[in-house]
N, C-alpha and C. Protein backbone atom coordinates (compact mmCIF):
# COMPACT_ATOMS: atom_id res chain seq x y z
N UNK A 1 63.82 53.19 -4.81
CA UNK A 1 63.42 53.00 -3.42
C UNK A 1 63.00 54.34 -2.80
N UNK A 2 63.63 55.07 -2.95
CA UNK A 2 63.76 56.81 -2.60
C UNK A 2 62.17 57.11 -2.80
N UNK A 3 61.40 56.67 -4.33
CA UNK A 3 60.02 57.61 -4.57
C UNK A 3 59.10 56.77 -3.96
N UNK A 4 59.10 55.08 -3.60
CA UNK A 4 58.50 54.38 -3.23
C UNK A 4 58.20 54.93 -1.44
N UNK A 5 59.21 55.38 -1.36
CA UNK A 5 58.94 55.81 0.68
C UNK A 5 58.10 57.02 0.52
N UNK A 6 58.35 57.49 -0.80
CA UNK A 6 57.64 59.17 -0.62
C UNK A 6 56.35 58.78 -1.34
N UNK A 7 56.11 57.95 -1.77
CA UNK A 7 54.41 56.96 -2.07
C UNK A 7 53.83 57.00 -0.89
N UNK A 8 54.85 56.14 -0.18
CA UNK A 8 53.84 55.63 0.84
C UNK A 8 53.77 56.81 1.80
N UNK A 9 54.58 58.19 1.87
CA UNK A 9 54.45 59.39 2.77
C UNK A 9 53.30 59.77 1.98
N UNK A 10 53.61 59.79 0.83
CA UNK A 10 52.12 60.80 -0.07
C UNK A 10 51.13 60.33 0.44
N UNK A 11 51.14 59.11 0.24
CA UNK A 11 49.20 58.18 0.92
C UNK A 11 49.09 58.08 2.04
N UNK A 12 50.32 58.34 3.09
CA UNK A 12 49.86 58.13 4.21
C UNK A 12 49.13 59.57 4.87
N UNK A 13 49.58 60.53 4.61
CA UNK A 13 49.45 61.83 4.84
C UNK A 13 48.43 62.52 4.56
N UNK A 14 48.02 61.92 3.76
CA UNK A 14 46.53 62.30 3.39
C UNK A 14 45.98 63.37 2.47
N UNK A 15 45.24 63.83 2.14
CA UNK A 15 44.51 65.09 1.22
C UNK A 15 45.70 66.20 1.22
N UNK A 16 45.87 66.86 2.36
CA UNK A 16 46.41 68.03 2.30
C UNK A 16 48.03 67.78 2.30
N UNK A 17 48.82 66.69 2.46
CA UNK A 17 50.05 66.33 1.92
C UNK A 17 49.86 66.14 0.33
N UNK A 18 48.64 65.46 -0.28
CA UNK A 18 49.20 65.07 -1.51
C UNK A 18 48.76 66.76 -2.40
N UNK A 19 47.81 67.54 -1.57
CA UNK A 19 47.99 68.92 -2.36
C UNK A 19 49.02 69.62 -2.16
N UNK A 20 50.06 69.71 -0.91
CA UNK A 20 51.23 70.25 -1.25
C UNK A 20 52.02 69.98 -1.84
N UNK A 21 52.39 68.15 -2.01
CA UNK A 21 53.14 67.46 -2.61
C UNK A 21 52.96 68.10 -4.30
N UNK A 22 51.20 67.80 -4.87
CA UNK A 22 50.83 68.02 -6.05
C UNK A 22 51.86 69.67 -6.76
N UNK A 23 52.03 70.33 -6.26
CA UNK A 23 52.33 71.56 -6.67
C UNK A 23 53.82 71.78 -7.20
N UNK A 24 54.73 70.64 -6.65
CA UNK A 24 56.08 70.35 -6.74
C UNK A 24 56.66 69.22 -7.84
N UNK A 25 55.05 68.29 -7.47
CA UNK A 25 55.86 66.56 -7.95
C UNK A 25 56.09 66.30 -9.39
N UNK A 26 55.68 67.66 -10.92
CA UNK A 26 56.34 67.22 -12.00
C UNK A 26 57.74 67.91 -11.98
N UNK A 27 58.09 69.31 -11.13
CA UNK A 27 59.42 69.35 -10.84
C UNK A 27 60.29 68.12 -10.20
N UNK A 28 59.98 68.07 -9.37
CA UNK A 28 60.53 66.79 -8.70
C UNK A 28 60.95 65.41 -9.55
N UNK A 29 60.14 65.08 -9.98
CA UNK A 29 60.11 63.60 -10.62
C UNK A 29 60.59 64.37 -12.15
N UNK A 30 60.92 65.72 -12.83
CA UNK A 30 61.27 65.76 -13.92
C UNK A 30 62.79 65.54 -13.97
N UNK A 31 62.85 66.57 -12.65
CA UNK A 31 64.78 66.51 -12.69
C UNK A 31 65.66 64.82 -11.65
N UNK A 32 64.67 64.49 -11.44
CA UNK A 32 65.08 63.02 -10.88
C UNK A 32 65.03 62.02 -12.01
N UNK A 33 64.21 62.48 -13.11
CA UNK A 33 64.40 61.75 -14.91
C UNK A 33 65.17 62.12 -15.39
N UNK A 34 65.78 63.34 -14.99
CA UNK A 34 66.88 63.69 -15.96
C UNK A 34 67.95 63.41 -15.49
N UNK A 35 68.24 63.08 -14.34
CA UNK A 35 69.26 62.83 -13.75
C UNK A 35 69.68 61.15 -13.59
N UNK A 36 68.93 60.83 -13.25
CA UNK A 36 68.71 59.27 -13.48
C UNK A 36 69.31 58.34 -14.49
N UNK A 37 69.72 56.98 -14.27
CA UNK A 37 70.18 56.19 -15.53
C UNK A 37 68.98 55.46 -16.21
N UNK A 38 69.19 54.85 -16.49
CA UNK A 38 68.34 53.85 -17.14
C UNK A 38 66.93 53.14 -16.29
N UNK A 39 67.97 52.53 -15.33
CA UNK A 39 67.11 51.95 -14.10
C UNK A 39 66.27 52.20 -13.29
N UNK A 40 66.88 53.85 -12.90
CA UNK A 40 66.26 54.77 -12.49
C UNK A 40 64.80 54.95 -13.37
N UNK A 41 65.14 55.36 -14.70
CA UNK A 41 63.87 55.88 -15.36
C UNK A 41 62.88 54.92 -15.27
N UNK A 42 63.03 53.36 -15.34
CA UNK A 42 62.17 52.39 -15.66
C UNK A 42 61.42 52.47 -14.43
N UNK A 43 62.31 52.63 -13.09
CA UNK A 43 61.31 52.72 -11.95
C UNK A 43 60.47 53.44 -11.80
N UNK A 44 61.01 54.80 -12.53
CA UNK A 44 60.06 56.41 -12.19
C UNK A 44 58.84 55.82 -12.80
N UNK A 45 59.03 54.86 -14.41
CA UNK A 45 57.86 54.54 -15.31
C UNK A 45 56.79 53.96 -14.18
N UNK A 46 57.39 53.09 -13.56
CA UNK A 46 56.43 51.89 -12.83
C UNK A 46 55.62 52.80 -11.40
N UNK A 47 56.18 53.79 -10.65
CA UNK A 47 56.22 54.12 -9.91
C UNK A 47 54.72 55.42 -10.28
N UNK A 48 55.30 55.87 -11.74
CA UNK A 48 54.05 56.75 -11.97
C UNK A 48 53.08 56.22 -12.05
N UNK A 49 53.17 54.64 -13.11
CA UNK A 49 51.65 53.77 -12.93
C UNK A 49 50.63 53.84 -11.77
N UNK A 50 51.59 54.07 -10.41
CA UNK A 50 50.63 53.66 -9.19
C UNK A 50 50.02 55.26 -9.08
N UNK A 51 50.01 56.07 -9.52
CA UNK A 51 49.67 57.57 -8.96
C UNK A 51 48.34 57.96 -9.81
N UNK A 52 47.79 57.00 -10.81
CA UNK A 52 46.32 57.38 -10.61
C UNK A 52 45.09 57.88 -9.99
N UNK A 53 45.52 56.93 -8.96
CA UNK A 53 44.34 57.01 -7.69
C UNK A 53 44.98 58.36 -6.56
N UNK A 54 46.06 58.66 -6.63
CA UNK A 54 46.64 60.24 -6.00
C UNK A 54 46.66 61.59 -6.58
N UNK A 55 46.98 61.33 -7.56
CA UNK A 55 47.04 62.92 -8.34
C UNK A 55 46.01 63.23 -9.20
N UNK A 56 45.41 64.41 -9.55
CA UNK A 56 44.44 64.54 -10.73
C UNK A 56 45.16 63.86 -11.76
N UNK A 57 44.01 64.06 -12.91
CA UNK A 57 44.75 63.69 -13.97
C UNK A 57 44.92 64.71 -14.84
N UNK A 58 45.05 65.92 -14.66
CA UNK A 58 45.78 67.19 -15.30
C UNK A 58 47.13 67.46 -14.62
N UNK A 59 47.27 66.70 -13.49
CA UNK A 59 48.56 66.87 -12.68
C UNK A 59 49.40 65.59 -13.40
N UNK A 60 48.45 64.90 -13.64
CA UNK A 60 49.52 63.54 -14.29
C UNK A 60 49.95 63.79 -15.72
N UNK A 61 48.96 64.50 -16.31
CA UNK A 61 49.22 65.08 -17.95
C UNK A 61 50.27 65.97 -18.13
N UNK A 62 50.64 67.13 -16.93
CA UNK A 62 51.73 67.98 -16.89
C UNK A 62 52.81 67.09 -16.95
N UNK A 63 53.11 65.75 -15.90
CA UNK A 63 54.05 65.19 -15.43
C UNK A 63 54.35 64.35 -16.91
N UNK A 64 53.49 63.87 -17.48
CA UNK A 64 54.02 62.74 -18.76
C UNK A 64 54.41 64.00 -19.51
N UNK A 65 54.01 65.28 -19.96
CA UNK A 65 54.33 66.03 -20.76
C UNK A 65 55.87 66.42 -20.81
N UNK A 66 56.18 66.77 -19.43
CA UNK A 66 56.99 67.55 -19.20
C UNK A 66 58.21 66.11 -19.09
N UNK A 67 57.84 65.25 -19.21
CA UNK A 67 59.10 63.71 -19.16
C UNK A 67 59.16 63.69 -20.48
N UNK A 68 58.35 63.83 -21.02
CA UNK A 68 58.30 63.26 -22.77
C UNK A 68 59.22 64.48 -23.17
N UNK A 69 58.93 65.61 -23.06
CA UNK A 69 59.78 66.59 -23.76
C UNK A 69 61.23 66.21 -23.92
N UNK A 70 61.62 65.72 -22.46
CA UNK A 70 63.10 65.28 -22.63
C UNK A 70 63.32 63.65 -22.89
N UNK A 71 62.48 62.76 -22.68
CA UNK A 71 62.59 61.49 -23.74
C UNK A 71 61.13 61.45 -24.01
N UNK A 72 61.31 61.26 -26.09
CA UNK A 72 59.52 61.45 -26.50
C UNK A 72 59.32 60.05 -26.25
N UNK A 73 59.58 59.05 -26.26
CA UNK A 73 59.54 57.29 -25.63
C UNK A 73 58.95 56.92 -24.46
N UNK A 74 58.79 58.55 -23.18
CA UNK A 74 57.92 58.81 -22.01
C UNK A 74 56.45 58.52 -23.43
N UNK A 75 55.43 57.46 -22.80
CA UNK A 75 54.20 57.38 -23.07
C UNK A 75 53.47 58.64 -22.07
N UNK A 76 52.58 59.67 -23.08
CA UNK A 76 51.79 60.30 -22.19
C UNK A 76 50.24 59.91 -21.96
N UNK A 77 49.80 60.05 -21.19
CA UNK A 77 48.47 59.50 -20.09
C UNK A 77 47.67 59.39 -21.42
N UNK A 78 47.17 58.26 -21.00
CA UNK A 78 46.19 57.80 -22.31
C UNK A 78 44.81 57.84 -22.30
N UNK A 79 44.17 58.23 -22.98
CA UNK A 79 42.68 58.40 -22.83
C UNK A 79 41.63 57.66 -21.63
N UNK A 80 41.90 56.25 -22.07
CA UNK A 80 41.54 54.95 -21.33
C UNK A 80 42.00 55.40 -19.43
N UNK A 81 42.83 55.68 -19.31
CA UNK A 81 43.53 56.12 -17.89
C UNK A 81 42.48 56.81 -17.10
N UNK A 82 43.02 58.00 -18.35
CA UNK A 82 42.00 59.56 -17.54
C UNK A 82 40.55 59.21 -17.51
N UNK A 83 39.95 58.50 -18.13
CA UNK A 83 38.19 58.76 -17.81
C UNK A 83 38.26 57.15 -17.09
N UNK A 84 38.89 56.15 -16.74
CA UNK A 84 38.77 54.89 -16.39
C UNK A 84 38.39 55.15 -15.00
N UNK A 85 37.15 54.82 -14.31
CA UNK A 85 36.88 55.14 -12.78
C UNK A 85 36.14 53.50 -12.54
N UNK A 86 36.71 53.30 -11.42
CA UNK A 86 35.91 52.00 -10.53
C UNK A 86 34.90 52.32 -9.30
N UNK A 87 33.77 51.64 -9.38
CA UNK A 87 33.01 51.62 -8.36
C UNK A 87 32.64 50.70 -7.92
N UNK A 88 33.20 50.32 -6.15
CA UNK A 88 32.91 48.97 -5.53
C UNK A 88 31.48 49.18 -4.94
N UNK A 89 31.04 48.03 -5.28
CA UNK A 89 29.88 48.30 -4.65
C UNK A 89 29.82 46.97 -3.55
N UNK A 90 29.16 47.36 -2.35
CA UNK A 90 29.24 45.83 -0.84
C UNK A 90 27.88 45.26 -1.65
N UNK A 91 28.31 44.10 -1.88
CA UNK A 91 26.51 43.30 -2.42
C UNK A 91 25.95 43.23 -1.21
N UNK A 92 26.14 43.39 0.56
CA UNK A 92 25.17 43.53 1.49
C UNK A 92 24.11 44.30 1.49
N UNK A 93 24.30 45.67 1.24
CA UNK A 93 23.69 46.81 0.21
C UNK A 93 22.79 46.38 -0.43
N UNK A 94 22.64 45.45 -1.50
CA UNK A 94 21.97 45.15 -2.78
C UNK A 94 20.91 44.72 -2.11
N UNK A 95 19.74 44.99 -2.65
CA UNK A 95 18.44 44.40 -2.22
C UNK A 95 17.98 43.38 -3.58
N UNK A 96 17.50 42.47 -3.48
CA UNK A 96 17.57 41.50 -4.32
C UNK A 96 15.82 41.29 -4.52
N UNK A 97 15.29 41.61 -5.54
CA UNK A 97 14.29 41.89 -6.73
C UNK A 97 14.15 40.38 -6.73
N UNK A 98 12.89 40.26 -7.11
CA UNK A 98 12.27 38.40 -7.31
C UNK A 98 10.95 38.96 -7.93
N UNK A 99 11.19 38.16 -9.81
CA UNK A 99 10.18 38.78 -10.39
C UNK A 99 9.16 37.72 -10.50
């Protein structure tokens, strides 16, 4: 519950919270894995899922690195992750071609 409020502080706060945040959060979230039980860790797992769209992904590569060192069973950021980008596009936008 604890990292879920500091989610929603990270996103609410905007650019220059999640760059101060960025500079701290594989300390943070390393010794809150190490400290943690079981339950704990599974959340940290689920909790990192959502931080794609917040952190680089050299900030997320430090963070799986530095979890895995102390359990290698931490999956680190997978190829598919790091280059995976979405683009919405409004079909109002679209101009529609009639051949």
């Amino acid at each position: 519950k604890q990292w879920y409020q500091r989610r929603v502080a990270i996103t609410a706060g905007g650019a220059p919270y999640i760059e101060h945040i960025s500079k701290c959060v594989v300390r943070m979230f390393t010794n809150t894995f190490t400290e943690g039980d079981e339950t704990v860790r599974k959340a940290l797992f689920k909790l990192r899922l959502t931080w794609k769209d917040i952190f680089t992904v050299n900030k997320l590569k430090d963070l799986d690195a530095s979890v895995h060192e102390i359990d290698t069973n931490w999956p680190k950021i997978h190829e598919s992750e790091a280059s995976s980008t979405t683009v919405h596009i409004n079909p109002n936008f679209l101009t529609v071609i009639h051949l």
